[in-house]
N, C-alpha and C. Protein backbone atom coordinates (compact mmCIF):
# COMPACT_ATOMS: atom_id res chain seq x y z
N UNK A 1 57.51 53.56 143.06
CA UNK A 1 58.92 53.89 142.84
C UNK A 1 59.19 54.33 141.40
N UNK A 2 57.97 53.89 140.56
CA UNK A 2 58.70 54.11 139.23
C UNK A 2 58.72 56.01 138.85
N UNK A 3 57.82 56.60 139.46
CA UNK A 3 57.49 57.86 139.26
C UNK A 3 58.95 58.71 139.85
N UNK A 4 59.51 58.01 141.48
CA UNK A 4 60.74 58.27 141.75
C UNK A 4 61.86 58.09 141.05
N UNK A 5 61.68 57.02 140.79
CA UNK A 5 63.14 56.96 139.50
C UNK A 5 63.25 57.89 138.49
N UNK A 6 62.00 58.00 137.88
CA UNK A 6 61.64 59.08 136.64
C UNK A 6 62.54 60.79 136.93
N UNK A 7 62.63 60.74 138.25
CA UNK A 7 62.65 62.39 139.06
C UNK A 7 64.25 62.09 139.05
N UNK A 8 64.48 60.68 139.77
CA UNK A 8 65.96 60.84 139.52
C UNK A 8 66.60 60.66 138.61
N UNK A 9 66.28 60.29 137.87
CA UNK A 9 66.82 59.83 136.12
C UNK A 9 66.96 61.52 135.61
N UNK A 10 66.20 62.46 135.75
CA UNK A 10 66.09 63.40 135.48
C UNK A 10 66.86 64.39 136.30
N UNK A 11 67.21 64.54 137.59
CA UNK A 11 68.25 65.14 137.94
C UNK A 11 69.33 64.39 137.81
N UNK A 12 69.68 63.34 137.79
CA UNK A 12 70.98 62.81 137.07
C UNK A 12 71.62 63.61 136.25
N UNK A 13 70.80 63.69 135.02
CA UNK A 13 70.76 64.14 133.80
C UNK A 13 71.22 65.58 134.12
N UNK A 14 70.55 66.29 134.89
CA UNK A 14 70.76 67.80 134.92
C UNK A 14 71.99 67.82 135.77
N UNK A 15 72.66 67.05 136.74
CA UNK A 15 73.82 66.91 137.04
C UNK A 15 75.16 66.78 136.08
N UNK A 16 74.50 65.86 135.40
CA UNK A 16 75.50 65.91 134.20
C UNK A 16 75.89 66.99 133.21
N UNK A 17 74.64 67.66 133.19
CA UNK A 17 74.91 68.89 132.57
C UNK A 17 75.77 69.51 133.25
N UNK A 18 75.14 69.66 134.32
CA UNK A 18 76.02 71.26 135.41
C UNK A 18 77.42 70.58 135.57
N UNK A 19 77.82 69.29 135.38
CA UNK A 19 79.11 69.23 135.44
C UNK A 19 79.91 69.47 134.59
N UNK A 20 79.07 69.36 133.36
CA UNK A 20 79.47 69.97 132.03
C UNK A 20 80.44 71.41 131.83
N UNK A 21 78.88 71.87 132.83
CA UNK A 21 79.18 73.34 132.41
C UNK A 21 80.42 74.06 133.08
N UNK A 22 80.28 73.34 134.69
CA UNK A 22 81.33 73.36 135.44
C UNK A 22 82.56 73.48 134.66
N UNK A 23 83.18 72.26 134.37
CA UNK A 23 84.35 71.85 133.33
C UNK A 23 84.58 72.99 132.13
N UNK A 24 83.72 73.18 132.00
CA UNK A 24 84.22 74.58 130.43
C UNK A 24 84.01 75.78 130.97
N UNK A 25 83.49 76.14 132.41
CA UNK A 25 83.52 77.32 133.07
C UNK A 25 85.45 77.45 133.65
N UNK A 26 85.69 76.22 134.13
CA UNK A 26 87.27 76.25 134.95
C UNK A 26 87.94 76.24 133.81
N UNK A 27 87.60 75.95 132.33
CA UNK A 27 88.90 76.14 131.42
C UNK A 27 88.91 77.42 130.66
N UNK A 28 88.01 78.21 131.05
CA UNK A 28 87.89 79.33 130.03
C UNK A 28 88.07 80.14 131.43
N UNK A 29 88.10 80.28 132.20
CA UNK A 29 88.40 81.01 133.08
C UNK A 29 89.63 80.77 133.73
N UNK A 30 90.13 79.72 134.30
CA UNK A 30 91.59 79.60 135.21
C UNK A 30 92.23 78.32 134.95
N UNK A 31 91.48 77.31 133.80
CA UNK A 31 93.06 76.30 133.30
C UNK A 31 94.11 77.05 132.72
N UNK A 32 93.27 77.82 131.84
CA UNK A 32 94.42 78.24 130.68
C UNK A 32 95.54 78.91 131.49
N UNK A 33 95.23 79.31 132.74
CA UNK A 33 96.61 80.43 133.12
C UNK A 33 97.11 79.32 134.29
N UNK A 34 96.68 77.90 134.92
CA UNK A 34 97.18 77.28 135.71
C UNK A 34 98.38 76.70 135.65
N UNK A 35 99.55 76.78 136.17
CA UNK A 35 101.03 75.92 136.41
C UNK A 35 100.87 74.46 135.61
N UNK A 36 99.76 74.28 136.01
CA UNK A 36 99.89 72.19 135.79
C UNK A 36 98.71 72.51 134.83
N UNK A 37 98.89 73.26 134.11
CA UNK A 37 98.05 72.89 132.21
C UNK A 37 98.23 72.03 131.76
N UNK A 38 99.99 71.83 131.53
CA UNK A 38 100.43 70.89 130.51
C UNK A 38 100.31 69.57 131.33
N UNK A 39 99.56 69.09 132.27
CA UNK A 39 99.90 68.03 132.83
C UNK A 39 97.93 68.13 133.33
N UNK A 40 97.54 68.56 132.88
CA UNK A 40 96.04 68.37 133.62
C UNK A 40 95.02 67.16 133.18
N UNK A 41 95.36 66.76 131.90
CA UNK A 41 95.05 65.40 131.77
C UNK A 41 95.85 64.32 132.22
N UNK A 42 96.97 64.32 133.04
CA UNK A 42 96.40 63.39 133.86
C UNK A 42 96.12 63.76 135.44
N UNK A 43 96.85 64.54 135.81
CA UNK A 43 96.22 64.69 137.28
C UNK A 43 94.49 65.10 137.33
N UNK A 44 93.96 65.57 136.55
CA UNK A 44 92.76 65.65 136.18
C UNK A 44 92.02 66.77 137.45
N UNK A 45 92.55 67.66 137.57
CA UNK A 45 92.33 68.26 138.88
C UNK A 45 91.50 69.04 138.42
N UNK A 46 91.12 69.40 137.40
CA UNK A 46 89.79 70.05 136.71
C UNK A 46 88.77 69.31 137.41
N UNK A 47 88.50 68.09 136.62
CA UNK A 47 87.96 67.04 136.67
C UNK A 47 87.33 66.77 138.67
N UNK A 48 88.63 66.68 139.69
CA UNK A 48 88.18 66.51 140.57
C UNK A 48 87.29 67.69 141.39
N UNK A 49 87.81 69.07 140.72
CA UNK A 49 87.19 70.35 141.72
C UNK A 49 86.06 70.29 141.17
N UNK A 50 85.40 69.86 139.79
CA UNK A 50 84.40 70.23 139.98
C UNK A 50 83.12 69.37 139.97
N UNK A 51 84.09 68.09 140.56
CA UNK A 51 83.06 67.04 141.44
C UNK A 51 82.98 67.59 142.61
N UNK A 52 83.96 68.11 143.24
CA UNK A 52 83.66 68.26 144.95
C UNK A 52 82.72 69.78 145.24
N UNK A 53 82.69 70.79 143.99
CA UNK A 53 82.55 71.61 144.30
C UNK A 53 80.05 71.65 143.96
N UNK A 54 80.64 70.54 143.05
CA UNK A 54 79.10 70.05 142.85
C UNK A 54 78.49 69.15 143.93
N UNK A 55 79.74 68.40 144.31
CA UNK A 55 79.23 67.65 145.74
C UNK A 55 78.74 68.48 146.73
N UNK A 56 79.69 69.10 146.53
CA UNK A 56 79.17 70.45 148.14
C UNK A 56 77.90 71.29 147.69
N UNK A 57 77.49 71.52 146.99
CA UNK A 57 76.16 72.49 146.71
C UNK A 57 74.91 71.35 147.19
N UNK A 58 74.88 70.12 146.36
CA UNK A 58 74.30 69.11 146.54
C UNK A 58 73.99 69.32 148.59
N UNK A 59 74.92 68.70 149.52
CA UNK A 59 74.97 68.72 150.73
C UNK A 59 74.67 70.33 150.65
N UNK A 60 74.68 71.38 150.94
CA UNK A 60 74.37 72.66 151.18
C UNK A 60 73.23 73.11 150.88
N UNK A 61 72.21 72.42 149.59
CA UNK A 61 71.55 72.73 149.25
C UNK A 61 70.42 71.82 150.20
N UNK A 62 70.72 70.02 150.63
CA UNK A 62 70.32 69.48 151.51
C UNK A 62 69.97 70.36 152.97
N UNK A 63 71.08 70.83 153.30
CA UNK A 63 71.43 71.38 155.12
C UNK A 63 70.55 72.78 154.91
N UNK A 64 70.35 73.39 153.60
CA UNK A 64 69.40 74.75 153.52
C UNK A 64 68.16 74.36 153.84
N UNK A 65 67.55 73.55 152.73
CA UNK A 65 66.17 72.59 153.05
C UNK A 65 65.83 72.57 154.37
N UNK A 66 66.80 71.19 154.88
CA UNK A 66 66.24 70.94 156.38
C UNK A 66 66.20 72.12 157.49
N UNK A 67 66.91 73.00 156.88
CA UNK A 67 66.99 74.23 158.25
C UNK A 67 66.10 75.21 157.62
N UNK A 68 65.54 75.27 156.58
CA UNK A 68 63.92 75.77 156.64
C UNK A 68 62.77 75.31 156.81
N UNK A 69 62.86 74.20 157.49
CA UNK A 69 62.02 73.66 157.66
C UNK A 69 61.86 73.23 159.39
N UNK A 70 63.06 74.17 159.91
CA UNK A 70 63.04 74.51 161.29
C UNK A 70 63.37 73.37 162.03
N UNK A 71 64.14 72.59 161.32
CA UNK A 71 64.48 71.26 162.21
C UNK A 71 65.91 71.98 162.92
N UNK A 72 65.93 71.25 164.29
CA UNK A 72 67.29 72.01 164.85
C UNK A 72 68.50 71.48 164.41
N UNK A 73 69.64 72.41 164.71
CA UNK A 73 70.84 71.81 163.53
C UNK A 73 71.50 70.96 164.33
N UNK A 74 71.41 70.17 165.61
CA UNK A 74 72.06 68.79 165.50
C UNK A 74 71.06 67.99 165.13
N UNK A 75 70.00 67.88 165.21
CA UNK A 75 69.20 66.64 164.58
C UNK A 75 69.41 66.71 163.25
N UNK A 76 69.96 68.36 162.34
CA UNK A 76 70.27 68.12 161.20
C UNK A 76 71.48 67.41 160.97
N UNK A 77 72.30 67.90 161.41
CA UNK A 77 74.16 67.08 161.74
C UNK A 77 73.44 65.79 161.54
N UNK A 78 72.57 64.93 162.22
CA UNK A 78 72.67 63.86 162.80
C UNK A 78 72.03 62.84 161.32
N UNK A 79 70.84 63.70 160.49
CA UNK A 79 70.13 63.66 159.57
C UNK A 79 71.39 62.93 158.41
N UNK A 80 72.19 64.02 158.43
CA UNK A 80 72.99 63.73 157.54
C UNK A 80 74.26 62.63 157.34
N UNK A 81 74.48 62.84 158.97
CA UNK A 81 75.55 61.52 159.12
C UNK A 81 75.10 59.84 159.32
N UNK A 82 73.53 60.37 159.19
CA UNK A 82 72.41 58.82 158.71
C UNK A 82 72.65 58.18 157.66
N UNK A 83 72.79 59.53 156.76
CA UNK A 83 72.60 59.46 154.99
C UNK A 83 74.29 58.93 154.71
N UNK A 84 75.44 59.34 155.80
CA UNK A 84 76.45 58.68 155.35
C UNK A 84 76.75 57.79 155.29
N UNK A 85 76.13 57.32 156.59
CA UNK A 85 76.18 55.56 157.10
C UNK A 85 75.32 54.60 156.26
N UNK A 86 74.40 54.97 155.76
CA UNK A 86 73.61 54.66 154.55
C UNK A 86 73.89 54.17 153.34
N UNK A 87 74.51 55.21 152.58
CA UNK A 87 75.93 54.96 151.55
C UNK A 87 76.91 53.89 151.69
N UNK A 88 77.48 54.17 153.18
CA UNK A 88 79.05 53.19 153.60
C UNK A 88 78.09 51.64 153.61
N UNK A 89 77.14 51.79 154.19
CA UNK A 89 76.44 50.19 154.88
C UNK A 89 76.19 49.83 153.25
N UNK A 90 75.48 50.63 152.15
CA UNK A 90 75.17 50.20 151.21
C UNK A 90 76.71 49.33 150.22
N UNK A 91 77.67 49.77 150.28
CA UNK A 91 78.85 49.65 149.54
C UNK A 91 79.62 48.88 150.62
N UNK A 92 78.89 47.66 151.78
CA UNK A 92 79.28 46.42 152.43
C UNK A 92 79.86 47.26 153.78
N UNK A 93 80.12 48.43 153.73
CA UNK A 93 81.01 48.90 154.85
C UNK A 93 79.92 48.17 156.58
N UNK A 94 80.47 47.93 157.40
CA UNK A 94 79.83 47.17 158.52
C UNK A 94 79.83 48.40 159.85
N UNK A 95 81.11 49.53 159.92
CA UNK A 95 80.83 50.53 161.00
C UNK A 95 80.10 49.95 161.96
N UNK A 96 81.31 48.81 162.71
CA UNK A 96 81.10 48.43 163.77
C UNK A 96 81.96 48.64 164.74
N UNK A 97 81.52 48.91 166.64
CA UNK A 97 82.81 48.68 167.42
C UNK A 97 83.73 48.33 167.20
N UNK A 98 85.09 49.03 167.68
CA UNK A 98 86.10 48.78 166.99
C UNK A 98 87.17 49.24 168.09
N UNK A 99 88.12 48.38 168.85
CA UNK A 99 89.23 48.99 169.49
C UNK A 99 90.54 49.12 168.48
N UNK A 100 91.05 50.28 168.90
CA UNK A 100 92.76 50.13 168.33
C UNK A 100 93.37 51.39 169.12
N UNK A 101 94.92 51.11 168.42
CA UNK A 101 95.44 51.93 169.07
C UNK A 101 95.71 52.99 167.47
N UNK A 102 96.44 54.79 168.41
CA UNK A 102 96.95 55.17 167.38
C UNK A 102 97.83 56.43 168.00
N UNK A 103 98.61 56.89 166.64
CA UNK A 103 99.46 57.74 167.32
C UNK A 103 98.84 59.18 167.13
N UNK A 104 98.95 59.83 167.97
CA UNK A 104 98.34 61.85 167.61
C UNK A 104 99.43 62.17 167.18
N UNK A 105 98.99 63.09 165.72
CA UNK A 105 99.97 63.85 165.11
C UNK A 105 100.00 65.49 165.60
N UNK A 106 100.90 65.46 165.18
CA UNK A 106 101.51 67.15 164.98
C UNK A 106 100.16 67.85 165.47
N UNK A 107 99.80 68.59 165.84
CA UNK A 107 98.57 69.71 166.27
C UNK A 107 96.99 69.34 165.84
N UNK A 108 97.33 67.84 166.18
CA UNK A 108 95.89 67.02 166.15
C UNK A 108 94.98 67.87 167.68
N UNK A 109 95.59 67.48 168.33
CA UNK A 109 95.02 67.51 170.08
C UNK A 109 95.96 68.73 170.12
N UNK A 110 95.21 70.15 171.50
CA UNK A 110 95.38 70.82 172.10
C UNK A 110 96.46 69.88 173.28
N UNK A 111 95.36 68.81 174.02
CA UNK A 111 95.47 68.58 175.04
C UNK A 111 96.48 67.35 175.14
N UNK A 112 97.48 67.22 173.84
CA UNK A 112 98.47 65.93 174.16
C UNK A 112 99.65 66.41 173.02
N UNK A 113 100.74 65.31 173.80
CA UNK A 113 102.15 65.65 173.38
C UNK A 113 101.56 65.17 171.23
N UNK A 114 102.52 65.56 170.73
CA UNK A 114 102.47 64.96 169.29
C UNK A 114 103.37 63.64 169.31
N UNK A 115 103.01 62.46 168.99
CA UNK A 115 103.44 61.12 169.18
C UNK A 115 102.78 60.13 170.42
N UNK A 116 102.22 60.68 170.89
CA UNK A 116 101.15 60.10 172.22
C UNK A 116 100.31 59.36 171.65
N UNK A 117 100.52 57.88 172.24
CA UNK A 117 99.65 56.89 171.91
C UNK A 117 98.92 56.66 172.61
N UNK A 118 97.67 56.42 171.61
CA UNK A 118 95.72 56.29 172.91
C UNK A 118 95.36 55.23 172.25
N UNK A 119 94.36 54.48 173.57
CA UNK A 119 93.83 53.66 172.70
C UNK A 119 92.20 53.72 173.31
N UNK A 120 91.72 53.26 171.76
CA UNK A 120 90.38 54.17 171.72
C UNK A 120 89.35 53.09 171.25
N UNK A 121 87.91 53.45 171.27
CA UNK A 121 86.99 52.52 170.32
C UNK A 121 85.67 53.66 169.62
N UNK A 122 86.06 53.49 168.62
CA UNK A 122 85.61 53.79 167.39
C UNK A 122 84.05 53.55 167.29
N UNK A 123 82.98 54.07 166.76
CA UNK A 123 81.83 53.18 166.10
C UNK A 123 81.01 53.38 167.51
N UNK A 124 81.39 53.79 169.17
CA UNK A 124 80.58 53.34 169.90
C UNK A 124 79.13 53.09 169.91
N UNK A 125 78.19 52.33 170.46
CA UNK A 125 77.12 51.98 170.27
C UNK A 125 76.24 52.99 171.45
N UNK A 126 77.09 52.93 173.02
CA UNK A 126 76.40 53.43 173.75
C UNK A 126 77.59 54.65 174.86
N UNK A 127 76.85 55.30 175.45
CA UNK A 127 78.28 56.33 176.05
C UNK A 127 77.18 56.06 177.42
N UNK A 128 78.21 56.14 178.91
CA UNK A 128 78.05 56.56 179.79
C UNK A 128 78.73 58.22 180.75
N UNK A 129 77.75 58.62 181.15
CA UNK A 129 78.39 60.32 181.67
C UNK A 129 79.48 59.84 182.59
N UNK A 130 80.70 60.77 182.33
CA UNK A 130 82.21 60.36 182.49
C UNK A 130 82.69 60.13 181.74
N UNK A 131 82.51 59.22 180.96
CA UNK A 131 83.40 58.54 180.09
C UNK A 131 84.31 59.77 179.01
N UNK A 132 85.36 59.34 178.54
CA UNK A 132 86.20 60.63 178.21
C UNK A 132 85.88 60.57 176.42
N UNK A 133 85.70 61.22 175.62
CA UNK A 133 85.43 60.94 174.59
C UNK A 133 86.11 62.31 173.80
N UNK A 134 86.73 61.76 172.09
CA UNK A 134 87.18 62.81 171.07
C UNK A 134 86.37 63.43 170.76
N UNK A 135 86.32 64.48 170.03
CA UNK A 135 85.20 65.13 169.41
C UNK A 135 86.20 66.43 168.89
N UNK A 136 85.13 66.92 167.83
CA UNK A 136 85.85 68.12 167.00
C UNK A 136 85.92 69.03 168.29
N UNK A 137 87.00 69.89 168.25
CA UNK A 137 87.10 71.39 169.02
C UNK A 137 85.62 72.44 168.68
N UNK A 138 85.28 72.39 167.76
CA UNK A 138 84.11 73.36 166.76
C UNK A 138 83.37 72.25 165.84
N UNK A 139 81.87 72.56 165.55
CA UNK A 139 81.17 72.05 164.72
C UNK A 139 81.75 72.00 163.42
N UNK A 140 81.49 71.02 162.39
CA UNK A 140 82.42 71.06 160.96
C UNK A 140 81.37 71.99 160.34
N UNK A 141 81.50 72.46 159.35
CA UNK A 141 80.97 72.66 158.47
C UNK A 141 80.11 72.35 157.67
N UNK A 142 81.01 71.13 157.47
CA UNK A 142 79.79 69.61 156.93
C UNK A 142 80.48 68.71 157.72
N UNK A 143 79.14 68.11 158.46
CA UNK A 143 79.31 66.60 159.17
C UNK A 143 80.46 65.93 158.48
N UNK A 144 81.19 65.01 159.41
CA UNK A 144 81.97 64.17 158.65
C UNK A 144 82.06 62.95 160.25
N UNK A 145 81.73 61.36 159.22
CA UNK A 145 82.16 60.69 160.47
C UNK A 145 82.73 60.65 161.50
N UNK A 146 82.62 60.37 162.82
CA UNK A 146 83.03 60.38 163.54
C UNK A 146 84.69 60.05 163.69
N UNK A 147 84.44 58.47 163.08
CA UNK A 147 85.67 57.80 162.92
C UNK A 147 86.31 57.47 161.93
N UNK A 148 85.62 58.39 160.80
CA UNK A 148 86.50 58.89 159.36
C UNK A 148 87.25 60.05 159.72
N UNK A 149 86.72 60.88 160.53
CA UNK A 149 87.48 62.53 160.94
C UNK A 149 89.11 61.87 161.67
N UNK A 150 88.52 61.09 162.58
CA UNK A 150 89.47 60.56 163.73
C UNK A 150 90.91 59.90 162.60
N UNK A 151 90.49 58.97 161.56
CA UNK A 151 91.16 58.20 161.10
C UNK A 151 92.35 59.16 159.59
N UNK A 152 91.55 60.35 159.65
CA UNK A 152 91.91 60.76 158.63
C UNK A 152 92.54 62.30 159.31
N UNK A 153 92.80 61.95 160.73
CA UNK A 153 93.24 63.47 161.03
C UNK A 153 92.98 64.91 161.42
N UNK A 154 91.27 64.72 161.71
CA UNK A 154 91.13 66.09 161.95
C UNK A 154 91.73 66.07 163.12
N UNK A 155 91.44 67.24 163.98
CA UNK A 155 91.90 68.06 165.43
C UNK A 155 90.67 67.81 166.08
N UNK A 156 91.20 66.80 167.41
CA UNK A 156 89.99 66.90 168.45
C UNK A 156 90.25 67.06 169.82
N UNK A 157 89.67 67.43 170.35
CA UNK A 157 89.60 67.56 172.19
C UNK A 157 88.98 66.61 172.58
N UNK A 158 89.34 66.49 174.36
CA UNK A 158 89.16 65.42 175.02
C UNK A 158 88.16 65.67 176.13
N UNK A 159 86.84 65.47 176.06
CA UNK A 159 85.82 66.12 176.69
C UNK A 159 85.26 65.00 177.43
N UNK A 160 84.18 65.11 178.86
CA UNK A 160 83.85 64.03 179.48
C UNK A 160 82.29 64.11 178.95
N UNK A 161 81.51 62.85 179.08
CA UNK A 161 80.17 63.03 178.71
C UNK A 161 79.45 63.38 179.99
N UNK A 162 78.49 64.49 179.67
CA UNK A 162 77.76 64.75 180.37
C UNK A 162 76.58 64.00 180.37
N UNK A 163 76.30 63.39 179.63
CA UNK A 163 74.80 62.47 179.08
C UNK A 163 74.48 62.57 177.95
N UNK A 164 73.58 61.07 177.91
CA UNK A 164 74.07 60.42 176.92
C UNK A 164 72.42 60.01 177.00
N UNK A 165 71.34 60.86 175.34
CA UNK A 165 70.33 60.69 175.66
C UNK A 165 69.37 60.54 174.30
N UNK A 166 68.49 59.17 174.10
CA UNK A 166 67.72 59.48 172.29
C UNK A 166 66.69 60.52 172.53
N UNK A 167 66.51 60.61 171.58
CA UNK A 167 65.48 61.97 171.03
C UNK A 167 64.79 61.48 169.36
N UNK A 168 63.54 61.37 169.42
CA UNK A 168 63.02 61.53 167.95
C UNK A 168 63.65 59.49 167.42
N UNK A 169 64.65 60.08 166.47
CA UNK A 169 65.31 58.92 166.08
C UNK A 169 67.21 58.57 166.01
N UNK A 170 67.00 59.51 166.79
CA UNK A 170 68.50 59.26 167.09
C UNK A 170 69.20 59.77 168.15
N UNK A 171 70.26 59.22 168.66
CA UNK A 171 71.22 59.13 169.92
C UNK A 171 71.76 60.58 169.82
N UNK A 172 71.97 61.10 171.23
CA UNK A 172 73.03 62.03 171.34
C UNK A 172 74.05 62.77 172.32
N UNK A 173 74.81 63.17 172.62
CA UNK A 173 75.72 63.17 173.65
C UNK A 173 76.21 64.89 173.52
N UNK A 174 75.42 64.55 175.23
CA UNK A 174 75.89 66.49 175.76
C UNK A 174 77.65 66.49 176.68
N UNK A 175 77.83 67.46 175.77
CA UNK A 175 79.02 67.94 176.57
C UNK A 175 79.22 69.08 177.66
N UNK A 176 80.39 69.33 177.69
CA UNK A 176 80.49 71.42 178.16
C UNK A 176 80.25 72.03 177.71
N UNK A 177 79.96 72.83 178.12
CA UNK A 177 78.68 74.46 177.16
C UNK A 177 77.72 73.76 176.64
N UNK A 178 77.04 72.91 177.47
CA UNK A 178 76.01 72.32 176.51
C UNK A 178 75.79 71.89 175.76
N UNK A 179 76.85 71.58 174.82
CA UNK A 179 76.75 71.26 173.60
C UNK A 179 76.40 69.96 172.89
N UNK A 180 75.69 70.18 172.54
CA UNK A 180 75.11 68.72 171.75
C UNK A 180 75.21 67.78 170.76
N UNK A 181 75.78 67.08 170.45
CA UNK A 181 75.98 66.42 169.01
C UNK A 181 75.42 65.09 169.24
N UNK A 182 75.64 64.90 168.22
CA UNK A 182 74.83 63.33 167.56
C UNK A 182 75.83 62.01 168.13
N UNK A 183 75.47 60.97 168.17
CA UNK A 183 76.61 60.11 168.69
C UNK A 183 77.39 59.85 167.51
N UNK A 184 76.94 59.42 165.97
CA UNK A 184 78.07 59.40 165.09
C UNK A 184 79.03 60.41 165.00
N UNK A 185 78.86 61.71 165.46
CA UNK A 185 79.69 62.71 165.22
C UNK A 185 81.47 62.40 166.08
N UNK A 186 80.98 61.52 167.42
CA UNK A 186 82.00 61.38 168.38
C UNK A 186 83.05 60.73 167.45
N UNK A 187 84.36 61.41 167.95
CA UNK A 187 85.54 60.46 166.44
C UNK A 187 85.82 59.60 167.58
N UNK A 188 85.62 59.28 169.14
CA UNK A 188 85.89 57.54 169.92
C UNK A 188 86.06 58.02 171.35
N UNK A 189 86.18 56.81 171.77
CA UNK A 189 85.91 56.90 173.38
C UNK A 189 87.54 56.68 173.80
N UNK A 190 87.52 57.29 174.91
CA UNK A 190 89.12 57.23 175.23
C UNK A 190 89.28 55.97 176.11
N UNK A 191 90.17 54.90 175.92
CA UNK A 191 90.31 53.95 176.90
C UNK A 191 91.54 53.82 177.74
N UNK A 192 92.74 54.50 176.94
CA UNK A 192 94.03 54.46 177.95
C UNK A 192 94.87 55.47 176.87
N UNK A 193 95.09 56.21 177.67
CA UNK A 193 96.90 57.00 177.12
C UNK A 193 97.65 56.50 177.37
N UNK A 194 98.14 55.62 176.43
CA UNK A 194 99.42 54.64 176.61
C UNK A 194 100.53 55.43 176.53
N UNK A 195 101.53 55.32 178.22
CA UNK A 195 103.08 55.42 177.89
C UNK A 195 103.99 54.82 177.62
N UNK A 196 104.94 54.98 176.87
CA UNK A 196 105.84 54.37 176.57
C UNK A 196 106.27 52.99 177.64
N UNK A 197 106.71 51.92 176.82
CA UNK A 197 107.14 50.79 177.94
C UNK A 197 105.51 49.95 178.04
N UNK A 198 104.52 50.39 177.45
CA UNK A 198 103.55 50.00 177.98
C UNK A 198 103.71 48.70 176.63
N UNK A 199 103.23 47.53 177.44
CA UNK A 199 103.24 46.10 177.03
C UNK A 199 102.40 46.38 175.26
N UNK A 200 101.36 47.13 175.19
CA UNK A 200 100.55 47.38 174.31
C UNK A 200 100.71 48.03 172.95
N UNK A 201 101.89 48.64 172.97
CA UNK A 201 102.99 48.89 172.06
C UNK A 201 104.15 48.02 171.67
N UNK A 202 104.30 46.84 172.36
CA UNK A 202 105.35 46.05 171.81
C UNK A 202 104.95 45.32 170.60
């Protein structure tokens, strides 16, 4: 390990640079003419774009790798939403089964009113074919939890499982058009569309 540390101690370092450079690239180019100049120490929005924008090369530069190296891109999806759960488990997070209820917003779902309460479980461990499950409309861009997407709002459809099958080292669940994803990708399993009057809302 010590030879590994050495490698990461050293891209650390070169991270730090490029964030450097980042930061005096956005002020010599588009602070100086931005609305919120006079206020950019503290919202610090310099500061945050060009963490996320270094975050994202980081992951892009990951998802390039593995897809030259001819691995298929849900086992890559799946690769990566390992590496998230990894992180969360490391920093105590537990991403375990989980029922609750919640409300769909505004042009969350195609397939439901806006204010429609479901109640769902999160984290599943195992899927049976039938069972009704969320999932993105389209692949993301970059993976994002299942039940971080769900919790934080993306837009999903309500699809049945076609099967539910491991491969290699990890779980995965076919839909319509074939489509394949990883089981962390699912944002939850559908257990009831609660209507109004229903005891479960009081």
């Amino acid at each position: 390990m010590g030879e590994l540390q050495k490698k990461l101690d050293k891209i650390q370092k070169e991270f730090e640079t490029s964030y450097a450079e980042i930061m005096a690239f956005l002020e010599d180019r588009y602070c100086w003419k931005c609305p919120m100049r006079t206020s950019r120490t503290q919202s610090r929005c310099g500061e945050v774009h060009a963490g996320r924008v270094l975050q994202e090369s980081v992951e892009e530069g990951t998802h390039s790798h593995l897809k030259n190296l001819k691995i298929p891109e849900a086992e890559i999806e799946a690769l990566l939403l390992r590496i998230m759960k990894k992180k969360i488990k490391r920093q105590g997070g537990k991403q375990r089964e989980n029922t609750f209820i919640f409300k769909v917003h505004s042009k969350q779902s195609p397939d439901l009113r806006p204010g429609t309460y479901l109640q769902v479980k999160i984290n599943p461990r195992r899927l049976k074919p039938g069972e009704e499950i969320l999932i993105s409309p389209e692949p993301l861009e970059n993976p994002v939890l299942g039940s971080v997407a769900l919790i934080t709002g993306f837009p999903f459809i309500i699809v049945p499982v076609q099967k539910f099958f491991h491969e290699g080292n990890f779980w995965y669940v076919e839909v319509e058009n074939n489509r394949i994803i990883p089981l962390e990708s699912v944002f939850a399993v559908l257990l009831k569309n609660l209507k109004q009057g229903n005891s479960l809302l009081d």
